[in-house]
PDB file of N, CA and C in Angstrom:
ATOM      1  N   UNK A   1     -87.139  -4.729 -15.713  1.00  0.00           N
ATOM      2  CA  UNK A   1     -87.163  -5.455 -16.975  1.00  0.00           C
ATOM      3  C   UNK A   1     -86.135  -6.574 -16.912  1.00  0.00           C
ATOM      4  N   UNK A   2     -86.482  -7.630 -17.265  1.00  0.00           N
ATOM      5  CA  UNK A   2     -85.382  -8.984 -17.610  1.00  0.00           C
ATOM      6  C   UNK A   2     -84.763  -8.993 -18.705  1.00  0.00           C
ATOM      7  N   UNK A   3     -83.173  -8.940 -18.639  1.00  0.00           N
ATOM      8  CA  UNK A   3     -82.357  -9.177 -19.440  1.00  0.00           C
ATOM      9  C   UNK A   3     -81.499 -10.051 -19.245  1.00  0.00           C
ATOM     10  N   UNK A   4     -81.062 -11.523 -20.603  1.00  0.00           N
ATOM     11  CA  UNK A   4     -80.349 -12.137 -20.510  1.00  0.00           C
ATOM     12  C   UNK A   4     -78.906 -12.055 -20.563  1.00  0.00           C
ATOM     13  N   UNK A   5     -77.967 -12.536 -19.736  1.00  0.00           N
ATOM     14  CA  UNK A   5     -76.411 -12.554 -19.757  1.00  0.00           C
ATOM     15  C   UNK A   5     -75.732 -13.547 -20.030  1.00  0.00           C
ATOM     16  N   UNK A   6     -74.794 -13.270 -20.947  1.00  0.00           N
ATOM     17  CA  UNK A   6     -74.100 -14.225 -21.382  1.00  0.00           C
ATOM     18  C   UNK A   6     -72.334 -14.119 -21.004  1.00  0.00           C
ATOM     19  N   UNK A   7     -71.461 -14.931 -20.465  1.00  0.00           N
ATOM     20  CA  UNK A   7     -70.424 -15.112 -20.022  1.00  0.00           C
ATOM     21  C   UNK A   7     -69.561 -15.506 -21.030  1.00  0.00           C
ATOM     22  N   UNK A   8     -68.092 -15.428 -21.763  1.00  0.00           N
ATOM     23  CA  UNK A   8     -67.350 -16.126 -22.370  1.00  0.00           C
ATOM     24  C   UNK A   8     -65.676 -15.675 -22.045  1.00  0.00           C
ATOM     25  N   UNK A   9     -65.583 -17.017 -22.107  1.00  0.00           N
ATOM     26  CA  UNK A   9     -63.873 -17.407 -21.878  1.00  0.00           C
ATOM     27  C   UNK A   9     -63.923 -16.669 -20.234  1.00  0.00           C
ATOM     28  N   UNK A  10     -62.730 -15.961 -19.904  1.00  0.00           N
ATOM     29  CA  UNK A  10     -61.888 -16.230 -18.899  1.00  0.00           C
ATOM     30  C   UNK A  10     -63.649 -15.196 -17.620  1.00  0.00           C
ATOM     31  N   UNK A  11     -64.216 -14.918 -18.110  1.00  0.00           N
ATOM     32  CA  UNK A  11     -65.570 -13.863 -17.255  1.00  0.00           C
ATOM     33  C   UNK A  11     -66.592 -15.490 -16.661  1.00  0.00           C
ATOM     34  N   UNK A  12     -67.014 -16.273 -17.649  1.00  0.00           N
ATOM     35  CA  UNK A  12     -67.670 -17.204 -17.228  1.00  0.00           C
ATOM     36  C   UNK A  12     -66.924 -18.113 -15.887  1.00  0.00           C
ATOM     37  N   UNK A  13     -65.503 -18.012 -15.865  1.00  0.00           N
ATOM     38  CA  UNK A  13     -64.849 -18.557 -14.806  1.00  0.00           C
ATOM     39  C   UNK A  13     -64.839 -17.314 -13.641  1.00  0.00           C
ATOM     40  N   UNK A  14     -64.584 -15.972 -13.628  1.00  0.00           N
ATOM     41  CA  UNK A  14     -64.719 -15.291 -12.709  1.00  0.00           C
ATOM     42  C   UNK A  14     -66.383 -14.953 -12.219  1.00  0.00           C
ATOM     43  N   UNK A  15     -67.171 -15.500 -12.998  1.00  0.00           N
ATOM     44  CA  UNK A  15     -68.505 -15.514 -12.328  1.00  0.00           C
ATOM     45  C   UNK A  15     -69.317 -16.868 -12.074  1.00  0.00           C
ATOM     46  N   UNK A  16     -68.783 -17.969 -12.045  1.00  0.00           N
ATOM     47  CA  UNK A  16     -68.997 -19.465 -12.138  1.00  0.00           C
ATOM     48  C   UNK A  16     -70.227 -19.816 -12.595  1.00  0.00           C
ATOM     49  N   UNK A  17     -70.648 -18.596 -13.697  1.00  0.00           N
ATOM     50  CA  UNK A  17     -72.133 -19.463 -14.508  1.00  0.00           C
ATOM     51  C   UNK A  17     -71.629 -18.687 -16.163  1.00  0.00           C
ATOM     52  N   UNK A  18     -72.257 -19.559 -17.207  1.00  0.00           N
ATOM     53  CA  UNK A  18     -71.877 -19.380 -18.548  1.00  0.00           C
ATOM     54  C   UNK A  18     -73.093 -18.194 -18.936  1.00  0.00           C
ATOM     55  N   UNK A  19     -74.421 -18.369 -18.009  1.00  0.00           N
ATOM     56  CA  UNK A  19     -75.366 -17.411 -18.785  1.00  0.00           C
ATOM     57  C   UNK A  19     -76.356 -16.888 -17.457  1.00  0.00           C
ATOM     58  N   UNK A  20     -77.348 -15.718 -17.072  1.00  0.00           N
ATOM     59  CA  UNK A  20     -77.911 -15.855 -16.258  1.00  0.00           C
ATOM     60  C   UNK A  20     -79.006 -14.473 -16.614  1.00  0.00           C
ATOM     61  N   UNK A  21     -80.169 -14.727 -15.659  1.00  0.00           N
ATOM     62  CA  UNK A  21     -81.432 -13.607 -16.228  1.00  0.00           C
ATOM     63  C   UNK A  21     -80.962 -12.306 -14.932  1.00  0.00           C
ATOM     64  N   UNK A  22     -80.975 -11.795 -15.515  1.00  0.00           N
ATOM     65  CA  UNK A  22     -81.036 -10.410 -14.631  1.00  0.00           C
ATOM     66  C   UNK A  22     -82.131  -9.331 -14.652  1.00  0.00           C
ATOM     67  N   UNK A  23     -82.956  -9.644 -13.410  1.00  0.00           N
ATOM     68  CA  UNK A  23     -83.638  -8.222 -13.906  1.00  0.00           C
ATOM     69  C   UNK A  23     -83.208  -6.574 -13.049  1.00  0.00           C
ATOM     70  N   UNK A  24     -83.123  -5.825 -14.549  1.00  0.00           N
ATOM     71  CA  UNK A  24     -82.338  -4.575 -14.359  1.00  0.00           C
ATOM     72  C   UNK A  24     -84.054  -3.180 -14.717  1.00  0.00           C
ATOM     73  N   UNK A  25     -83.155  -2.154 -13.744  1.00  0.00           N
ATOM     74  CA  UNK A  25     -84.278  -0.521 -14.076  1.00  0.00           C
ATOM     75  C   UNK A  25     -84.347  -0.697 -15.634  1.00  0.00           C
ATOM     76  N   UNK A  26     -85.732  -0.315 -16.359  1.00  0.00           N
ATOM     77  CA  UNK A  26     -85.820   0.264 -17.583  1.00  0.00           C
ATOM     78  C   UNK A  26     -84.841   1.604 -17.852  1.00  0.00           C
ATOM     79  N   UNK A  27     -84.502   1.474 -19.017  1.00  0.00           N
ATOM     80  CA  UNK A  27     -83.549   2.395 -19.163  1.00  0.00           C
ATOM     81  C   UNK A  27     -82.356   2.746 -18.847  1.00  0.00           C
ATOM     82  N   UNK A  28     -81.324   1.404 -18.554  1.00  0.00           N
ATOM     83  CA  UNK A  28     -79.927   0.981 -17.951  1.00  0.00           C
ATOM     84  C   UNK A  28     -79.499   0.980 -19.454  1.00  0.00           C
ATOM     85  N   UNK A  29     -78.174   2.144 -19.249  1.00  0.00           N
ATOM     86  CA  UNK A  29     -77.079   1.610 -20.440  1.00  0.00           C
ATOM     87  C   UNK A  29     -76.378   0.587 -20.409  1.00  0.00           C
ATOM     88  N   UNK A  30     -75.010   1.255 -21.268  1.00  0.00           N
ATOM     89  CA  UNK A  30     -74.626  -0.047 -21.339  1.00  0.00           C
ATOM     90  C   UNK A  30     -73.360   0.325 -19.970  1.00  0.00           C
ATOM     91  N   UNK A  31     -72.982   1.320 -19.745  1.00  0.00           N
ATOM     92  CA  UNK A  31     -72.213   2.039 -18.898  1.00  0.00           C
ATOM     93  C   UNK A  31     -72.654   1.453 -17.193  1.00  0.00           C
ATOM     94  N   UNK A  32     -74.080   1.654 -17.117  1.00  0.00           N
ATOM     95  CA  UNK A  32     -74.243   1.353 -15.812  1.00  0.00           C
ATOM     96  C   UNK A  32     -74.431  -0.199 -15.470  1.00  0.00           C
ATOM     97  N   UNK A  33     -74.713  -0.440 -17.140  1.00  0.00           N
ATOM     98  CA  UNK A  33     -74.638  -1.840 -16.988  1.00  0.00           C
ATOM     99  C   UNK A  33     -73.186  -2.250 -16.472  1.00  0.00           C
ATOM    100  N   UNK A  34     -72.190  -1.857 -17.357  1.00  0.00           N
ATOM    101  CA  UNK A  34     -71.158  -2.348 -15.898  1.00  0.00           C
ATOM    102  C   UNK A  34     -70.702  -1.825 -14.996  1.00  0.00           C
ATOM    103  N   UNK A  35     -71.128  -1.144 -14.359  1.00  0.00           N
ATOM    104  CA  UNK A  35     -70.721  -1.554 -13.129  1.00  0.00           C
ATOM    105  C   UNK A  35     -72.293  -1.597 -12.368  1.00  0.00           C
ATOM    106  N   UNK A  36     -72.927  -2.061 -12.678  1.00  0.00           N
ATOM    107  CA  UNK A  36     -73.842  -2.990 -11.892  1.00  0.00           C
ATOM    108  C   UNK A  36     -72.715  -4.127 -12.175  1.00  0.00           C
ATOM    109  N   UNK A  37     -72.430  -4.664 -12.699  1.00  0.00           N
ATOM    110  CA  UNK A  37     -71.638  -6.102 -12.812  1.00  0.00           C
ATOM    111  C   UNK A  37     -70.625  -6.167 -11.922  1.00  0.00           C
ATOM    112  N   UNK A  38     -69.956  -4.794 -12.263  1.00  0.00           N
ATOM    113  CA  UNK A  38     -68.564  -4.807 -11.058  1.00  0.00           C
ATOM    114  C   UNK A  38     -69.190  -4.997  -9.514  1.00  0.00           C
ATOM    115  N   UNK A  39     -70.373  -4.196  -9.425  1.00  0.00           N
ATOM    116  CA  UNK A  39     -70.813  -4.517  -7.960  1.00  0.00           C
ATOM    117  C   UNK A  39     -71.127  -5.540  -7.586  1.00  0.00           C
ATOM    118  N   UNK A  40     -71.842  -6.447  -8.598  1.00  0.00           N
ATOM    119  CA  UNK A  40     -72.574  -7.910  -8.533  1.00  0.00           C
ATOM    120  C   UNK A  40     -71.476  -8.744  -8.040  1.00  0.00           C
ATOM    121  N   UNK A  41     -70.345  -8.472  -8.929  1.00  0.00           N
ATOM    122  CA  UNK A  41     -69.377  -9.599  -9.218  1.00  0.00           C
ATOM    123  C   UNK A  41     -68.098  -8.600  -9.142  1.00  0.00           C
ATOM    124  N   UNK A  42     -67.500  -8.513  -8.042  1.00  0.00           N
ATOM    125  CA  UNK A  42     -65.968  -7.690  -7.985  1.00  0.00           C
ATOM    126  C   UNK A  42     -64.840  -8.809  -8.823  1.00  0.00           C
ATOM    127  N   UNK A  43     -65.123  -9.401  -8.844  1.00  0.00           N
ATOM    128  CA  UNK A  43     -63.895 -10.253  -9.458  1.00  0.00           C
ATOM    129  C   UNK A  43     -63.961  -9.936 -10.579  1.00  0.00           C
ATOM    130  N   UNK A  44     -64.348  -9.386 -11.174  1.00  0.00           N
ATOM    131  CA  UNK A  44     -64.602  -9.205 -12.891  1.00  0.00           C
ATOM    132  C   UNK A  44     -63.984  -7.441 -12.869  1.00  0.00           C
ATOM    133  N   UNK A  45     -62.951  -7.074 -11.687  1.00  0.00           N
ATOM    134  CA  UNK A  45     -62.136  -6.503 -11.620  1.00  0.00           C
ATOM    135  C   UNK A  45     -60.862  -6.686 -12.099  1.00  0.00           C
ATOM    136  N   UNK A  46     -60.445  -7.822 -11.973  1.00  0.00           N
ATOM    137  CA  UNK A  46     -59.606  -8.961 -12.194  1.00  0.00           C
ATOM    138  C   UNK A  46     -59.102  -9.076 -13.908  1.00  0.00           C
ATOM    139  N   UNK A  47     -60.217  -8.428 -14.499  1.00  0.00           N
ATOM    140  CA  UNK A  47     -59.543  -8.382 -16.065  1.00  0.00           C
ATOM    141  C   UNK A  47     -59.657  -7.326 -16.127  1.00  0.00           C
ATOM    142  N   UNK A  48     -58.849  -6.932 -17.501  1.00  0.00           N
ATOM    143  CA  UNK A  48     -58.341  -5.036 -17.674  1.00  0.00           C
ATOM    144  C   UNK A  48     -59.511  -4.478 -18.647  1.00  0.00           C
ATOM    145  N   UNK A  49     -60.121  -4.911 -19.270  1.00  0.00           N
ATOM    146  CA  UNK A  49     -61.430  -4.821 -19.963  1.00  0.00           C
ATOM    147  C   UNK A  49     -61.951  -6.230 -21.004  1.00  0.00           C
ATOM    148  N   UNK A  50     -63.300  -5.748 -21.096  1.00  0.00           N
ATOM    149  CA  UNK A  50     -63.959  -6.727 -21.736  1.00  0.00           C
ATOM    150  C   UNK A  50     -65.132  -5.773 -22.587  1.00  0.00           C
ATOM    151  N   UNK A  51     -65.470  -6.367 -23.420  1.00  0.00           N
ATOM    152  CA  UNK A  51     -66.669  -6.157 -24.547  1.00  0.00           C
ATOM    153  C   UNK A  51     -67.841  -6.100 -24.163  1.00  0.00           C
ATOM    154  N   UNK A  52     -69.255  -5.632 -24.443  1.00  0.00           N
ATOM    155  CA  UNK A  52     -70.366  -5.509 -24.692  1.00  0.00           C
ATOM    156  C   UNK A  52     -70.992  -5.608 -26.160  1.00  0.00           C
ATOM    157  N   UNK A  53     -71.757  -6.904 -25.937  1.00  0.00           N
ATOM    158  CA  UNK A  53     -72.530  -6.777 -27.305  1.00  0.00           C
ATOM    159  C   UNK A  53     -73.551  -6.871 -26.698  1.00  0.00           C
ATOM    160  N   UNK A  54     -74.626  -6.333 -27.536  1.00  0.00           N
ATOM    161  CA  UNK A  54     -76.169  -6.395 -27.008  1.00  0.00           C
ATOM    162  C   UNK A  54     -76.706  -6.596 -28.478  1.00  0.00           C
ATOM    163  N   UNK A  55     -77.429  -8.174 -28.014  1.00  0.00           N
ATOM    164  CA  UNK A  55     -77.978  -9.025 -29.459  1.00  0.00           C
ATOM    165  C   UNK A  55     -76.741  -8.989 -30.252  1.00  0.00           C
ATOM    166  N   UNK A  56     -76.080  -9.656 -29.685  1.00  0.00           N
ATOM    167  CA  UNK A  56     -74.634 -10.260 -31.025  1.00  0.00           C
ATOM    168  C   UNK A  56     -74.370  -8.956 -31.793  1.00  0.00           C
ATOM    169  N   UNK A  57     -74.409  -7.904 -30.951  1.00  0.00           N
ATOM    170  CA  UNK A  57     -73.771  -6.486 -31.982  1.00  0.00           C
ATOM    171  C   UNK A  57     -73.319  -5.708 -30.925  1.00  0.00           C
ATOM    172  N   UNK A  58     -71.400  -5.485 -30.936  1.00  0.00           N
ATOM    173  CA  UNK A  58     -70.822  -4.584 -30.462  1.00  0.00           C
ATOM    174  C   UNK A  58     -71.155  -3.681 -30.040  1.00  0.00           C
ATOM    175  N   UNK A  59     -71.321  -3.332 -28.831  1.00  0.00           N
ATOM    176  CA  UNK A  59     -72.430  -1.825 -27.935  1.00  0.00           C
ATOM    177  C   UNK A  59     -71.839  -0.775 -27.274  1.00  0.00           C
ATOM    178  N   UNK A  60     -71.581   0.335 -27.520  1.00  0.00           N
ATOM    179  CA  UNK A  60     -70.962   1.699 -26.719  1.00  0.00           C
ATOM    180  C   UNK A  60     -71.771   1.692 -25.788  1.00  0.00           C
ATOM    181  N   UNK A  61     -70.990   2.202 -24.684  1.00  0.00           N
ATOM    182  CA  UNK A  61     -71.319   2.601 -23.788  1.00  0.00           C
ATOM    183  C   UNK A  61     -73.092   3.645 -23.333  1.00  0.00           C
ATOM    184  N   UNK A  62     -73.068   4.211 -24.126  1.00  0.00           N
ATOM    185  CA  UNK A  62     -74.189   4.955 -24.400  1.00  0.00           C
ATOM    186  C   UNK A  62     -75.484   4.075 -24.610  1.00  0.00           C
ATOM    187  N   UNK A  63     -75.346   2.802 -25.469  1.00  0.00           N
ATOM    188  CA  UNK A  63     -76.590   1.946 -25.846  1.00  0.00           C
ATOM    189  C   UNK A  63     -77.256   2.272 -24.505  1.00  0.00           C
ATOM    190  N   UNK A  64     -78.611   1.804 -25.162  1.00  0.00           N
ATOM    191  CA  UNK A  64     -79.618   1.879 -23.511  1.00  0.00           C
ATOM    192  C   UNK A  64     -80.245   0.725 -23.849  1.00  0.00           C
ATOM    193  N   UNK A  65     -80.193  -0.535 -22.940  1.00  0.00           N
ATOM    194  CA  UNK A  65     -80.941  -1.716 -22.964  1.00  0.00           C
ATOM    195  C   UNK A  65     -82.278  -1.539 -22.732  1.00  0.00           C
ATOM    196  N   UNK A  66     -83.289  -2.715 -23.658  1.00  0.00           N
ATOM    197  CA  UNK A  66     -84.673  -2.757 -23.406  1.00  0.00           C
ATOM    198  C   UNK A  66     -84.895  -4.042 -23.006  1.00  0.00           C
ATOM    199  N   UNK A  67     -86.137  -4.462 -22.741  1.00  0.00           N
ATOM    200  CA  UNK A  67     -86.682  -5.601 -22.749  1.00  0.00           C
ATOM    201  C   UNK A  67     -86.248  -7.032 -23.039  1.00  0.00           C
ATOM    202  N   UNK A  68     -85.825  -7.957 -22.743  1.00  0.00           N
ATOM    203  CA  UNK A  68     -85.678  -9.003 -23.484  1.00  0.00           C
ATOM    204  C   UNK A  68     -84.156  -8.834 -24.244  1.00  0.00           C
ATOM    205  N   UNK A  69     -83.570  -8.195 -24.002  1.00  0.00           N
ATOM    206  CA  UNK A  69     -81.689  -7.893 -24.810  1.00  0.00           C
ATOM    207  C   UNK A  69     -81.411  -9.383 -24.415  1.00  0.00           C
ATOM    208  N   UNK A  70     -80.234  -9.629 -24.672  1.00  0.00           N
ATOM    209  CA  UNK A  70     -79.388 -10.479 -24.789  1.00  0.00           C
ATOM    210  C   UNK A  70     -78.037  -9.830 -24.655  1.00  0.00           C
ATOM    211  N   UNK A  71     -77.567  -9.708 -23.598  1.00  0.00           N
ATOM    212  CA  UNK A  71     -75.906  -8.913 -23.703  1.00  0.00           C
ATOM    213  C   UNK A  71     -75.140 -10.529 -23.155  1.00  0.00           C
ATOM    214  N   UNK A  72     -74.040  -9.804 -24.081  1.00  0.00           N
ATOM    215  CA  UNK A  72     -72.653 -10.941 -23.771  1.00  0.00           C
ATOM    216  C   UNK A  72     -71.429 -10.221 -23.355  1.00  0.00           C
ATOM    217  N   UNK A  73     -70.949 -10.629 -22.632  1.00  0.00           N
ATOM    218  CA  UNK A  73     -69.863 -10.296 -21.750  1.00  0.00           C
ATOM    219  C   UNK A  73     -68.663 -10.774 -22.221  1.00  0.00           C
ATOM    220  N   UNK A  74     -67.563 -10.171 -23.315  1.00  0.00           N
ATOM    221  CA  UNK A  74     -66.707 -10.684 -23.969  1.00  0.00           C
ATOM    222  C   UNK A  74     -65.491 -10.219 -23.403  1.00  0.00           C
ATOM    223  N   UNK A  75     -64.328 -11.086 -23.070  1.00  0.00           N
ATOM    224  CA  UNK A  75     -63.571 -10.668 -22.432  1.00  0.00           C
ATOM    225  C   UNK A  75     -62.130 -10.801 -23.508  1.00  0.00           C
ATOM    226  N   UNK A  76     -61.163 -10.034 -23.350  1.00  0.00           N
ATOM    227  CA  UNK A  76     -59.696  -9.738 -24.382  1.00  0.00           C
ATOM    228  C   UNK A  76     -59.495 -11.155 -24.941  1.00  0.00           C
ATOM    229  N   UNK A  77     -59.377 -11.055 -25.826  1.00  0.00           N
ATOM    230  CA  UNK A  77     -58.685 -12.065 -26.212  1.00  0.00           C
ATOM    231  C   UNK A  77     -56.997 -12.786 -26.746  1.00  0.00           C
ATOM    232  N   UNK A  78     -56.624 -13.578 -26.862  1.00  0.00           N
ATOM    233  CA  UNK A  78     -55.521 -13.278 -27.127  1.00  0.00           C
ATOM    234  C   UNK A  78     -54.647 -14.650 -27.977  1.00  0.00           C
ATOM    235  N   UNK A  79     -53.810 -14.764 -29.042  1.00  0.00           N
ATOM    236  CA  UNK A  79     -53.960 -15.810 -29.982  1.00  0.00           C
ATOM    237  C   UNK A  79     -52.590 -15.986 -29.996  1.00  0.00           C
ATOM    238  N   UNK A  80     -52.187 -16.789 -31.102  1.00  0.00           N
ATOM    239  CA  UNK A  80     -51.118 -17.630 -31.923  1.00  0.00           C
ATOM    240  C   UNK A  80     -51.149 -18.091 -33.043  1.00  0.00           C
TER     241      UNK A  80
END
């Protein structure tokens, strides 16, 4: 099944694209979803954690992606 990825802030620089199609097994959480990523992309070792949303909504680990998702790859943030 094809699912879209989305990159932001300091992840889009450790993977040098902002968005990309992936096609993943039916029935991938959100768990194996990363680390399929860590395997894809080891540099995304490199930060201490980052977020999962699937369709612009915050995702546990447990979610199980379908068809056509939209996950974004949100990485710590940090302000002033």
């Amino acid at each position: 099944m094809k699912i879209k990825v989305l990159f932001f802030g300091i992840t889009t620089d450790l993977v040098a694209t902002s968005n990309l199609e992936l096609d993943v097994l039916e029935g991938l959480s959100v768990s194996n979803f990363k680390n399929l990523l860590k395997e894809k992309y080891p540099q995304l070792e490199n930060i201490d954690s980052y977020a999962i949303a699937v369709n612009e909504e915050y995702a546990s680990n447990e979610v199980l992606l379908k068809e056509n998702d939209v996950i974004a790859v949100i990485p710590p943030v940090s302000g002033g």
